[in-house]
N, C-alpha and C. Protein backbone atom coordinates (compact mmCIF):
# COMPACT_ATOMS: atom_id res chain seq x y z
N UNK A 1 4.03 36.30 12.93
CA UNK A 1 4.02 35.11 12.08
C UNK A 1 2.63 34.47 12.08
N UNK A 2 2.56 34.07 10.95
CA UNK A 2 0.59 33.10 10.92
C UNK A 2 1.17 32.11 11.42
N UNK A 3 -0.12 31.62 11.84
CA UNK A 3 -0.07 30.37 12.75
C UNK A 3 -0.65 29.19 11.82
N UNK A 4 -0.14 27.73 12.04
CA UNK A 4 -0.18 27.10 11.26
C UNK A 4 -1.55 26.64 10.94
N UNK A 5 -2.04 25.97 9.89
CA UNK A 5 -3.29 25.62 9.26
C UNK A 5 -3.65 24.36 9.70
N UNK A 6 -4.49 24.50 11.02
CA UNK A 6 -4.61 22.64 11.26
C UNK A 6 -5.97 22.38 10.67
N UNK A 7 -6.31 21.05 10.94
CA UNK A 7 -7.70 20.34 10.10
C UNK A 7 -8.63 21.47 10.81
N UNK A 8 -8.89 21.84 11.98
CA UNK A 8 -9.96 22.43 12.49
C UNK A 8 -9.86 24.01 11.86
N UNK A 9 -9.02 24.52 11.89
CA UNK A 9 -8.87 26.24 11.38
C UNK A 9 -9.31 26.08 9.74
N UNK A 10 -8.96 25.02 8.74
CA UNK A 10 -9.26 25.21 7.57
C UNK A 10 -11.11 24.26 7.55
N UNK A 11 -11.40 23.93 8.20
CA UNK A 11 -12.65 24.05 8.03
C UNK A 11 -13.62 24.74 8.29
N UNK A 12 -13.28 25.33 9.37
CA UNK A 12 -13.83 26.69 9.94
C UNK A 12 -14.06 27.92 8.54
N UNK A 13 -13.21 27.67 8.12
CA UNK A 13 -12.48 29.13 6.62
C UNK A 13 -12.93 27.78 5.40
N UNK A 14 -13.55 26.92 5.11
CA UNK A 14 -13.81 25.93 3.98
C UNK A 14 -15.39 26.50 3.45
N UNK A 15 -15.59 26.76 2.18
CA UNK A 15 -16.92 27.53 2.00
C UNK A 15 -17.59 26.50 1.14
N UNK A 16 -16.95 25.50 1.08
CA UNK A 16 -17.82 24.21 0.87
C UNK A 16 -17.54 22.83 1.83
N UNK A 17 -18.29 21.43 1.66
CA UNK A 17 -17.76 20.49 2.80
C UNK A 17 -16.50 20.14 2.68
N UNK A 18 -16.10 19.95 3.42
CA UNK A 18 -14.64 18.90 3.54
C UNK A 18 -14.55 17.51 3.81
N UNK A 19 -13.22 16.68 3.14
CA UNK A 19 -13.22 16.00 3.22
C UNK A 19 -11.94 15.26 3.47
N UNK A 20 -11.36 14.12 4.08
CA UNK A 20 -9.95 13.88 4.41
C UNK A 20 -9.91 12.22 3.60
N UNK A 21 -8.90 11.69 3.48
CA UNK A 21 -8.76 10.25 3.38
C UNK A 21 -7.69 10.20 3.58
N UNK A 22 -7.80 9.10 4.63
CA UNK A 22 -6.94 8.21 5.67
C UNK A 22 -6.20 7.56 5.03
N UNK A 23 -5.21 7.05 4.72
CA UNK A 23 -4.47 6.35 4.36
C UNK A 23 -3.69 4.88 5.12
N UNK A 24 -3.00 5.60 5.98
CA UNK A 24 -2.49 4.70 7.12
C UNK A 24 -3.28 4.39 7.92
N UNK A 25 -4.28 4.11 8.15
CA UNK A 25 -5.33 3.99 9.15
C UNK A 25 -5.12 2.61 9.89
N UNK A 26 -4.65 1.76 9.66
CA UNK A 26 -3.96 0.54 10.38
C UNK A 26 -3.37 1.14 11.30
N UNK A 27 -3.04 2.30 11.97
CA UNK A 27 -3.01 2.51 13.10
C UNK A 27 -3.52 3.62 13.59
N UNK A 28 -4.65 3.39 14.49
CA UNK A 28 -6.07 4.37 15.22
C UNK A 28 -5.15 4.98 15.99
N UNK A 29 -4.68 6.41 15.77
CA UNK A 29 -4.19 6.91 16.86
C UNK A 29 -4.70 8.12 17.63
N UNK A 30 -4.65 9.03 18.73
CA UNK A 30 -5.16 10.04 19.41
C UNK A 30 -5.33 11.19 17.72
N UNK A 31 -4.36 11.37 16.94
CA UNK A 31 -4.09 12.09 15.66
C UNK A 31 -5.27 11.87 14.70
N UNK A 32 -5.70 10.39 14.72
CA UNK A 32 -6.82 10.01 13.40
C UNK A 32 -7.98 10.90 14.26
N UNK A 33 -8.58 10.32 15.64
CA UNK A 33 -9.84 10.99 16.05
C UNK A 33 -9.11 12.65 16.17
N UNK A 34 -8.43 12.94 16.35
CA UNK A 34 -8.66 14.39 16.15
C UNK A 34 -8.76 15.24 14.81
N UNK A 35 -8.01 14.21 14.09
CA UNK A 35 -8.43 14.99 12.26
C UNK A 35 -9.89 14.51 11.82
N UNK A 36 -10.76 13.75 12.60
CA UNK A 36 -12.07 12.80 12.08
C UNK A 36 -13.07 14.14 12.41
N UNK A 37 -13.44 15.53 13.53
CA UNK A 37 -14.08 15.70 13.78
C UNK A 37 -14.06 16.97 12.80
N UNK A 38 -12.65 17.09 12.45
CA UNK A 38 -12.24 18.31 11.53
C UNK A 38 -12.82 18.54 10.28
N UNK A 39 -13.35 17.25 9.49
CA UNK A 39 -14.23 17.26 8.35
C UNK A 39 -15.44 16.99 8.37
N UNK A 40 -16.12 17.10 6.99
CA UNK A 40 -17.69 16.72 7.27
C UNK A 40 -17.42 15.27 6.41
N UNK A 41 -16.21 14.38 5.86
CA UNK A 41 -16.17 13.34 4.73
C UNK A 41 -14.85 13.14 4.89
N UNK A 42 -15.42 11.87 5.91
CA UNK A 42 -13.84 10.40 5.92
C UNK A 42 -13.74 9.50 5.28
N UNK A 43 -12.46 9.23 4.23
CA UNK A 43 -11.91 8.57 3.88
C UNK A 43 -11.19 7.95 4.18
N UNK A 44 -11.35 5.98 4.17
CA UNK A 44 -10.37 5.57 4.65
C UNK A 44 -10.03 4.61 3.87
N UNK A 45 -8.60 4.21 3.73
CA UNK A 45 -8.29 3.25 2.85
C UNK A 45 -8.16 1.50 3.08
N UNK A 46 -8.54 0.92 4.10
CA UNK A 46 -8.45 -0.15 5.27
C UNK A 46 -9.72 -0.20 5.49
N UNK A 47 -10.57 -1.07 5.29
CA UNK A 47 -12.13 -1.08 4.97
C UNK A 47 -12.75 -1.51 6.65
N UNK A 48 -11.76 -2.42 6.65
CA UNK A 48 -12.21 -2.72 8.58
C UNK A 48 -11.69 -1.28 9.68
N UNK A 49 -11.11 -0.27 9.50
CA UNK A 49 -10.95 0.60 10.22
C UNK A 49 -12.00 1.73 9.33
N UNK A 50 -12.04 1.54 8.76
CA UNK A 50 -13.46 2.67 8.00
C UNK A 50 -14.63 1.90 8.83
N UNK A 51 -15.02 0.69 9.19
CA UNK A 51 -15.82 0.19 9.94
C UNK A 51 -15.79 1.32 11.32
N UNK A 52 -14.19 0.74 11.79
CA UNK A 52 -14.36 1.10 13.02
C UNK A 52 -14.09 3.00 13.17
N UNK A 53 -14.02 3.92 12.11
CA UNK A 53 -14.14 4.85 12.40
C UNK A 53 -15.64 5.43 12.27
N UNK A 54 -16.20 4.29 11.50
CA UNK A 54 -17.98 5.16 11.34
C UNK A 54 -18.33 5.11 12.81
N UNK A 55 -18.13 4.21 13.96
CA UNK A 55 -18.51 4.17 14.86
C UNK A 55 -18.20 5.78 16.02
N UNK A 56 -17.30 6.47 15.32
CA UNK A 56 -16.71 7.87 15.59
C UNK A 56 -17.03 8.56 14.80
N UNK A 57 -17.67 9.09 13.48
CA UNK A 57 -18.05 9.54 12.32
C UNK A 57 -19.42 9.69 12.13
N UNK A 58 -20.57 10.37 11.79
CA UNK A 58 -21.30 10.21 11.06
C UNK A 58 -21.12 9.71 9.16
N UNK A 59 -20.04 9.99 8.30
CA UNK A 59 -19.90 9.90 7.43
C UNK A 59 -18.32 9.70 6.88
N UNK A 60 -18.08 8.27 6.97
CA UNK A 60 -17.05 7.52 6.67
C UNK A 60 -17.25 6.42 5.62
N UNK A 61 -16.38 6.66 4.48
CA UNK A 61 -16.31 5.41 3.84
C UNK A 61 -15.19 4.84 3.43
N UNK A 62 -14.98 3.88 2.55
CA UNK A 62 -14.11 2.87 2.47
C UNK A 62 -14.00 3.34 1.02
N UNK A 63 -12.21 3.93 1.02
CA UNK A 63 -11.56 4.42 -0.09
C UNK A 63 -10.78 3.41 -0.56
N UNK A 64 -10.63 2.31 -0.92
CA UNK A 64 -9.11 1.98 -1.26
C UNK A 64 -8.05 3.05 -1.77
N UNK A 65 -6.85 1.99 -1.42
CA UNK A 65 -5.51 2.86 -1.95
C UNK A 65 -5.83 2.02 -3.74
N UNK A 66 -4.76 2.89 -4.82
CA UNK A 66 -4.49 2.78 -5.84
C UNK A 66 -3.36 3.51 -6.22
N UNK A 67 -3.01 3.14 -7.60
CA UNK A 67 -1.57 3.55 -8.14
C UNK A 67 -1.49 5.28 -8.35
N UNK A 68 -0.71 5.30 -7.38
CA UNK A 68 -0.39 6.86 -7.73
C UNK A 68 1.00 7.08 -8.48
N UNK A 69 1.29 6.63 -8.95
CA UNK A 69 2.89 6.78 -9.72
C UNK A 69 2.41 7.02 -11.30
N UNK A 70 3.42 7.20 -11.81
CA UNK A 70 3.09 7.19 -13.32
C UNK A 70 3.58 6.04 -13.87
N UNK A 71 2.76 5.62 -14.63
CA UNK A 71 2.90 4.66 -15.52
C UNK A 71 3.89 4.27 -16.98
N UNK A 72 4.84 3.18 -17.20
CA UNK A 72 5.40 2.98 -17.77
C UNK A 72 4.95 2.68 -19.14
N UNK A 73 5.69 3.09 -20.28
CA UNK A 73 4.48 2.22 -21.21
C UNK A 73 5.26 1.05 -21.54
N UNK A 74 3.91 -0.26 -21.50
CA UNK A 74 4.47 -1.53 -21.56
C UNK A 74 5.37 -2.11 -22.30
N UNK A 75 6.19 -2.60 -21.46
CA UNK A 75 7.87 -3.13 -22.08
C UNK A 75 8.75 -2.09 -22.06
N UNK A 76 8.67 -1.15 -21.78
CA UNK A 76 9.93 -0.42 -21.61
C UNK A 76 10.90 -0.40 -20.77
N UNK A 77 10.84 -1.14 -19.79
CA UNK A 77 11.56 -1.47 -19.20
C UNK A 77 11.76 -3.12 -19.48
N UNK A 78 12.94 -3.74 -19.96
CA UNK A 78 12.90 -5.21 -20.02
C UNK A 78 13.09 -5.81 -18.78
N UNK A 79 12.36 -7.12 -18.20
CA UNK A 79 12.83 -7.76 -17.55
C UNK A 79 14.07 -8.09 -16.95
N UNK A 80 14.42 -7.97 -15.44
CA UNK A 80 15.78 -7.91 -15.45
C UNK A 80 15.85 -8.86 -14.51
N UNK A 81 14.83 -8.83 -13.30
CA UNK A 81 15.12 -9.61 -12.32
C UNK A 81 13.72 -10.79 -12.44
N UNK A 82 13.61 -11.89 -11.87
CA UNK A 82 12.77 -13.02 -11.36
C UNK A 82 11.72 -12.59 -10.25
N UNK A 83 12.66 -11.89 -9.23
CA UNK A 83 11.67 -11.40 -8.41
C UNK A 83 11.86 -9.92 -7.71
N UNK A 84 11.19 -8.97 -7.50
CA UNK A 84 11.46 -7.65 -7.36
C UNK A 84 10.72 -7.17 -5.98
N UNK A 85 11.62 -6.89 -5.08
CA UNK A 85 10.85 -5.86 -3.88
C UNK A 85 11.30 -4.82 -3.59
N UNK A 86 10.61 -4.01 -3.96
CA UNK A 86 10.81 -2.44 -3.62
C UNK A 86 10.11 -1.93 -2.24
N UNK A 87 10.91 -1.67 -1.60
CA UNK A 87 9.95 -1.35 -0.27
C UNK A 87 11.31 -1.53 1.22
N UNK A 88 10.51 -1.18 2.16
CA UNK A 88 11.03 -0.77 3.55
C UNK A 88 11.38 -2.11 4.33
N UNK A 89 12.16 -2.67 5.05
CA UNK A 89 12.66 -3.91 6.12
C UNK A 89 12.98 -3.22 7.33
N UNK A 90 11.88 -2.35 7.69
CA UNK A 90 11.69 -1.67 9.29
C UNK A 90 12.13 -3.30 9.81
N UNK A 91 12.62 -2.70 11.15
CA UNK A 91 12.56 -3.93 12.17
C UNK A 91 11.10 -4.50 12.91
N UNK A 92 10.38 -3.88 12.65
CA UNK A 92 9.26 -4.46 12.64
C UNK A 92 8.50 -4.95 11.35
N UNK A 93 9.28 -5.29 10.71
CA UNK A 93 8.78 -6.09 9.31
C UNK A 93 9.72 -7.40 9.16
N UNK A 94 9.98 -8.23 10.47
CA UNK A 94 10.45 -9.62 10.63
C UNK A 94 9.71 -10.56 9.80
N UNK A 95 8.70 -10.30 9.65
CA UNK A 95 7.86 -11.52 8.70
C UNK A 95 8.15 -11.61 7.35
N UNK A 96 8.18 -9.74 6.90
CA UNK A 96 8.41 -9.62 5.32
C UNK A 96 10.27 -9.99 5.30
N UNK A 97 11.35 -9.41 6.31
CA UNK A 97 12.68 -10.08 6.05
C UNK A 97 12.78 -11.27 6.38
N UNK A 98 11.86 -12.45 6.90
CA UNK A 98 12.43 -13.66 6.80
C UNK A 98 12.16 -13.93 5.52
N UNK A 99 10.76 -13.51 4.96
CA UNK A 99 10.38 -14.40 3.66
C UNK A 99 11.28 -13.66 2.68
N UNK A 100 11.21 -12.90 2.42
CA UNK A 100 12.34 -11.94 1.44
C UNK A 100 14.25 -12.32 1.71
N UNK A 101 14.28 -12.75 2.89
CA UNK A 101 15.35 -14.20 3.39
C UNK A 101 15.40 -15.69 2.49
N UNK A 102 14.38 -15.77 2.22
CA UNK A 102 13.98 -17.30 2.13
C UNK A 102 14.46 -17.41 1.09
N UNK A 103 13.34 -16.31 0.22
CA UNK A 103 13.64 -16.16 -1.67
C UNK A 103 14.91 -15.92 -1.80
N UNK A 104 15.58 -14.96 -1.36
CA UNK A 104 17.14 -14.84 -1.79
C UNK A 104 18.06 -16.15 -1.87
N UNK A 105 17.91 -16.97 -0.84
CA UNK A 105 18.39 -18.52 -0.78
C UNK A 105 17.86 -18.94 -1.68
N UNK A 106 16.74 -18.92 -2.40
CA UNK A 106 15.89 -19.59 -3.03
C UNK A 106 17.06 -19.14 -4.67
N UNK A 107 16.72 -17.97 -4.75
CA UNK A 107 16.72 -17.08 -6.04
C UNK A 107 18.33 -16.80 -6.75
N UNK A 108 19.19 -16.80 -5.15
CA UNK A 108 20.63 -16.23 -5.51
C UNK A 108 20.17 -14.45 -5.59
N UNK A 109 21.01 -13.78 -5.09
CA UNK A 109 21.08 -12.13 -5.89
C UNK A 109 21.03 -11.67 -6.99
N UNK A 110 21.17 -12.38 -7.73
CA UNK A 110 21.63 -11.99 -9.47
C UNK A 110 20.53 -11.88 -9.85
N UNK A 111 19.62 -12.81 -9.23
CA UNK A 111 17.89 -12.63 -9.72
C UNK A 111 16.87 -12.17 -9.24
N UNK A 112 17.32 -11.52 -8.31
CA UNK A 112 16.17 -10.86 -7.26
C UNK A 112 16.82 -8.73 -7.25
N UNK A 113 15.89 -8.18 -6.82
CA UNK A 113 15.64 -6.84 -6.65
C UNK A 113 15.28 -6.94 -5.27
N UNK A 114 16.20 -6.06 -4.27
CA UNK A 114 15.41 -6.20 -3.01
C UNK A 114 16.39 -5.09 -2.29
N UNK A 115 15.24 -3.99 -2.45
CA UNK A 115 15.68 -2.46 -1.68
C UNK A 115 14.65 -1.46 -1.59
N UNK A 116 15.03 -0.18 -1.22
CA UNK A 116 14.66 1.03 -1.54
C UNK A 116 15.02 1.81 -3.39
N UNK A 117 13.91 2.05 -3.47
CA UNK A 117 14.19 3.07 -4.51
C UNK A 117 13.22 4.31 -4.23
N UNK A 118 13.58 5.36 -5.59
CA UNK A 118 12.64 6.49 -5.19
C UNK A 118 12.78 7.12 -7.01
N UNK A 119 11.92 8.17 -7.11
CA UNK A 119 12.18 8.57 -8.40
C UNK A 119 11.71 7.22 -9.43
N UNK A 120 11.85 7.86 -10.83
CA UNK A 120 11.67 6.69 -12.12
C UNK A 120 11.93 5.58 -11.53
N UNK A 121 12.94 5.00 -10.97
CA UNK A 121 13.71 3.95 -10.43
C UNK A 121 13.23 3.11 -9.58
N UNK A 122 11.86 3.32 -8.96
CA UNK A 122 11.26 2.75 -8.52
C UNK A 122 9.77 2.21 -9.77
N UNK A 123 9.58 2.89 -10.21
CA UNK A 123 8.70 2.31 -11.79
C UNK A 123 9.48 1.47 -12.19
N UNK A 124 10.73 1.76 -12.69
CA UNK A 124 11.31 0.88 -13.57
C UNK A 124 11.95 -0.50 -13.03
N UNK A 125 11.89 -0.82 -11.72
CA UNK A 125 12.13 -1.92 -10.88
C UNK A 125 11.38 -2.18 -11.03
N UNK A 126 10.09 -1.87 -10.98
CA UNK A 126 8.68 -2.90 -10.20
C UNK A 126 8.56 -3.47 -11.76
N UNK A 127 8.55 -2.76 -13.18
CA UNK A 127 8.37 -2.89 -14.56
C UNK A 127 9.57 -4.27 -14.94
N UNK A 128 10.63 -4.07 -14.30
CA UNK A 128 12.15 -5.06 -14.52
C UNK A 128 11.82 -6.28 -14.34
N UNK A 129 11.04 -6.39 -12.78
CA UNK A 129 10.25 -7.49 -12.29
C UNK A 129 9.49 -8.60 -13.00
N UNK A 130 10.06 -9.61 -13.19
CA UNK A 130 8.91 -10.99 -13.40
C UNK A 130 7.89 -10.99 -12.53
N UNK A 131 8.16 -11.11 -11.17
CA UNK A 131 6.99 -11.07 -10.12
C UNK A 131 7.64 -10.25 -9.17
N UNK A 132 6.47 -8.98 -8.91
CA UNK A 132 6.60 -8.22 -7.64
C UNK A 132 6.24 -9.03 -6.46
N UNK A 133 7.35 -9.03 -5.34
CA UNK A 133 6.88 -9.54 -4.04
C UNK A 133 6.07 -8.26 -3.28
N UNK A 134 5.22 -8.96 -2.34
CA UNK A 134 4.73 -8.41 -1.20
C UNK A 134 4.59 -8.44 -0.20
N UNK A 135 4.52 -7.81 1.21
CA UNK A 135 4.05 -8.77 2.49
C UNK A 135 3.87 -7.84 3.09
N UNK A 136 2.72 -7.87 3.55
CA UNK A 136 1.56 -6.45 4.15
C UNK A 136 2.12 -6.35 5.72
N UNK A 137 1.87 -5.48 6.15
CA UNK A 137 2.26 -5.46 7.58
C UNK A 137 1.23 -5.75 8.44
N UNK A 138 1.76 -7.11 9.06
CA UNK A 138 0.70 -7.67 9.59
C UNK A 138 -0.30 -8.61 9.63
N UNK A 139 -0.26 -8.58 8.04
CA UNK A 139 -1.45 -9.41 7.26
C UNK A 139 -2.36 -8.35 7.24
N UNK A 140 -2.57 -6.86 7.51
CA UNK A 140 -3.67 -6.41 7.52
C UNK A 140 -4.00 -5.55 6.29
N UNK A 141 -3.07 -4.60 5.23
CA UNK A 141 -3.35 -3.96 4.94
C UNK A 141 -2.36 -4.24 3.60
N UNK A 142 -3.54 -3.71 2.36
CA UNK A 142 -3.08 -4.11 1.11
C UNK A 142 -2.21 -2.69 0.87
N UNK A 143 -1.27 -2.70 0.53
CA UNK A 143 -0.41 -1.43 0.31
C UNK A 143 -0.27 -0.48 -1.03
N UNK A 144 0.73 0.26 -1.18
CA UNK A 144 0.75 0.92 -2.53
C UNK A 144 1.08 -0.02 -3.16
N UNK A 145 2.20 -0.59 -3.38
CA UNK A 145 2.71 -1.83 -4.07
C UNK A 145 2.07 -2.50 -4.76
N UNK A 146 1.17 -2.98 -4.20
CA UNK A 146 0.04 -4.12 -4.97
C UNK A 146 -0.13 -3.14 -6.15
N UNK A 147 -1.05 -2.30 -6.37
CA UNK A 147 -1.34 -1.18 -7.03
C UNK A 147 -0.66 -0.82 -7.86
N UNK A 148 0.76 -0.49 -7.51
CA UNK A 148 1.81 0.38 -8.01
C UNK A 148 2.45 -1.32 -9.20
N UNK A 149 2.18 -2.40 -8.84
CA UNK A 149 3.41 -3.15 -9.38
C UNK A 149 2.34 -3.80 -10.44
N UNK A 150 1.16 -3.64 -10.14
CA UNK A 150 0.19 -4.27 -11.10
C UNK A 150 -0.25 -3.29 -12.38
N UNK A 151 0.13 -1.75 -12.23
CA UNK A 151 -0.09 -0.66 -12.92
C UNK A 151 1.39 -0.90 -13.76
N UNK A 152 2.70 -1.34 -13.17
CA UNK A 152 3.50 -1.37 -14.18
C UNK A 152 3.57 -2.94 -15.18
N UNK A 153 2.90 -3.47 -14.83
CA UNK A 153 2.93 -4.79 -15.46
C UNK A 153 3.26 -5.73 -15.00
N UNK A 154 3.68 -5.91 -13.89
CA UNK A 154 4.04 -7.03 -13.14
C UNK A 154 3.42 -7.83 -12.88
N UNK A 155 3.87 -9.32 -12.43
CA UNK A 155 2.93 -10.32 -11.82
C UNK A 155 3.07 -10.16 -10.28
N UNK A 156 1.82 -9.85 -9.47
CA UNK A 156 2.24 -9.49 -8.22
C UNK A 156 1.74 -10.78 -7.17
N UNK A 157 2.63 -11.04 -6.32
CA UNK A 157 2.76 -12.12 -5.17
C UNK A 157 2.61 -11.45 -4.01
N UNK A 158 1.31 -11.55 -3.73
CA UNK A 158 1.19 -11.06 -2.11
C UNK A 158 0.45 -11.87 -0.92
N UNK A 159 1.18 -11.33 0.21
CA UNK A 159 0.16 -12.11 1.16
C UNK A 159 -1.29 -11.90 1.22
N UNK A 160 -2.33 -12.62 1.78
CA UNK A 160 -3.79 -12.25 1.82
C UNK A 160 -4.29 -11.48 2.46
N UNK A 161 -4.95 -10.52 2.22
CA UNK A 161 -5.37 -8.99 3.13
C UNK A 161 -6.73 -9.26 2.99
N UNK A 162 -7.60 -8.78 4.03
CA UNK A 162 -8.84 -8.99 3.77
C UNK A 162 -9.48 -7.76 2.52
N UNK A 163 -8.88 -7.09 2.43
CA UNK A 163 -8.93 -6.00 1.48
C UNK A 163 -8.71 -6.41 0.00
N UNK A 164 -7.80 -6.81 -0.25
CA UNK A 164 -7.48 -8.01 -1.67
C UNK A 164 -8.33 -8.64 -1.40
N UNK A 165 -8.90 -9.45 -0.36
CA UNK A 165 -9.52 -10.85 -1.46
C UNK A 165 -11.32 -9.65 -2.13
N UNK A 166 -11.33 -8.64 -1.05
CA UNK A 166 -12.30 -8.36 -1.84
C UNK A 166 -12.40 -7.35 -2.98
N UNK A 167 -11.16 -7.12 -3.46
CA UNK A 167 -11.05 -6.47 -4.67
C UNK A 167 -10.23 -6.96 -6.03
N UNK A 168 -9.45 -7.90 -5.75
CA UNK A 168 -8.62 -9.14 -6.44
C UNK A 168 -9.45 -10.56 -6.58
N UNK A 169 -8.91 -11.42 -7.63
CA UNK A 169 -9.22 -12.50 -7.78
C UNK A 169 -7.42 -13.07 -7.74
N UNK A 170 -7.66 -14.06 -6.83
CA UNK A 170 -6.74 -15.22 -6.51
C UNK A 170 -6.47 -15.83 -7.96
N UNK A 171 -5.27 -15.62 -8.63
CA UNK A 171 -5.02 -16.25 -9.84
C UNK A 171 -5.80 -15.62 -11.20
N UNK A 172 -6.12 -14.22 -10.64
CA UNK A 172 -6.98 -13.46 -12.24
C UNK A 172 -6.17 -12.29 -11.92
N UNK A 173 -6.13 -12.00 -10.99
CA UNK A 173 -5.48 -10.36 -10.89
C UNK A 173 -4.22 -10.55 -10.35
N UNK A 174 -3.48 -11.30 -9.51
CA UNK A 174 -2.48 -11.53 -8.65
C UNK A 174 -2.50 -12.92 -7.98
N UNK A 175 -1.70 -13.12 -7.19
CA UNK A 175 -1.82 -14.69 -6.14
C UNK A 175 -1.31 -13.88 -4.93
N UNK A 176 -1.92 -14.79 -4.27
CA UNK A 176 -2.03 -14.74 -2.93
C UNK A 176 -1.30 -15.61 -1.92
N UNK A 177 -0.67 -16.00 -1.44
CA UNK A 177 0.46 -16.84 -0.56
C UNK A 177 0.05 -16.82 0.86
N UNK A 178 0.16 -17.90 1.10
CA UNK A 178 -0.65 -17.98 2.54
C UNK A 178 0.25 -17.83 3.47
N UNK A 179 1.28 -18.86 3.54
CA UNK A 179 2.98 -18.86 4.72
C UNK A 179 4.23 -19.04 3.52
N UNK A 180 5.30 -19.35 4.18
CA UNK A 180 6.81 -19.62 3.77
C UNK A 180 6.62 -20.60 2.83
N UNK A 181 5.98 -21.50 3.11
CA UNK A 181 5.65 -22.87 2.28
C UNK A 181 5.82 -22.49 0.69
N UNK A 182 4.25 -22.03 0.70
CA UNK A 182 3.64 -21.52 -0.14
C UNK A 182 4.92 -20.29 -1.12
């Protein structure tokens, strides 16, 4: 049986440079420095850990994430809900289920979207949406979502990432929400 293709065996056999981009990089693990030495071109999507991987890198830069889904064409999906979250309530996402708590009290069910989807069905939620919610894990990292809900037309509500404020305008591209208050 062949043996499997790790970062180091396909660069070895690569007859031009290579290159990787990081995605999840909000968390540096033993896995990131061992795929970092495997290329000659790191990509990372988290601009403060592209910092801290140049310090391991000769040649690292700062990729943002963007919409990888396909795009709806506008209005095809009508408005259905007030507020729409598509996305994960890991138990370590207490911050995003209290506030996604809050709104439901706020909103009632009838007017809110708040699950998993996958397939079309996740386009056509984020598109259904008056305003896509958000809430980064952590506060650190701007996600697909932002991306994904602003590519279908949505008005997107997210917390502040240091990554948004430097690629967003506060009230031109999206808003930004500081706590529960807010």
């Amino acid at each position: 049986p062949a043996r499997p293709a790790t970062p180091a065996r396909l660069r070895r056999r690569a007859p031009c440079p290579t290159a990787v981009w990081l995605i999840d990089s909000h968390v540096i693990e033993q896995r990131h420095r061992a795929i970092l030495s495997a290329y000659d071109h790191v990509f990372v999507a988290i601009k403060r850990y592209a910092e801290a991987f140049a310090r391991l890198h000769p040649s690292v830069h700062w990729l943002p994430l963007c919409n990888m889904k396909p795009v709806l064409p506008p209005g095809s999906t009508p408005k259905r809900y007030d507020l729409g979250f598509v996305g994960n309530e890991f138990p370590a996402h207490r911050w995003r289920r209290r506030l996604l708590d809050l709104l439901a009290a706020e909103l009632g069910p009838e007017r809110m979207f708040r699950g998993q989807l996958h397939d079309a069905r996740y386009e056509q939620t984020l598109q259904a949406s008056r305003i896509a919610f958000n809430a980064s894990v952590a506060g650190e990292d701007t996600n697909y979502r932002v991306y994904e809900a602003m590519a279908q037309g949505s008005f997107v509500l997210t917390d502040r990432t240091p990554d948004a404020e430097l690629l967003f305008g506060d009230g031109v591209h999206l808003a930004f929400y500081e706590d529960e208050r807010d």
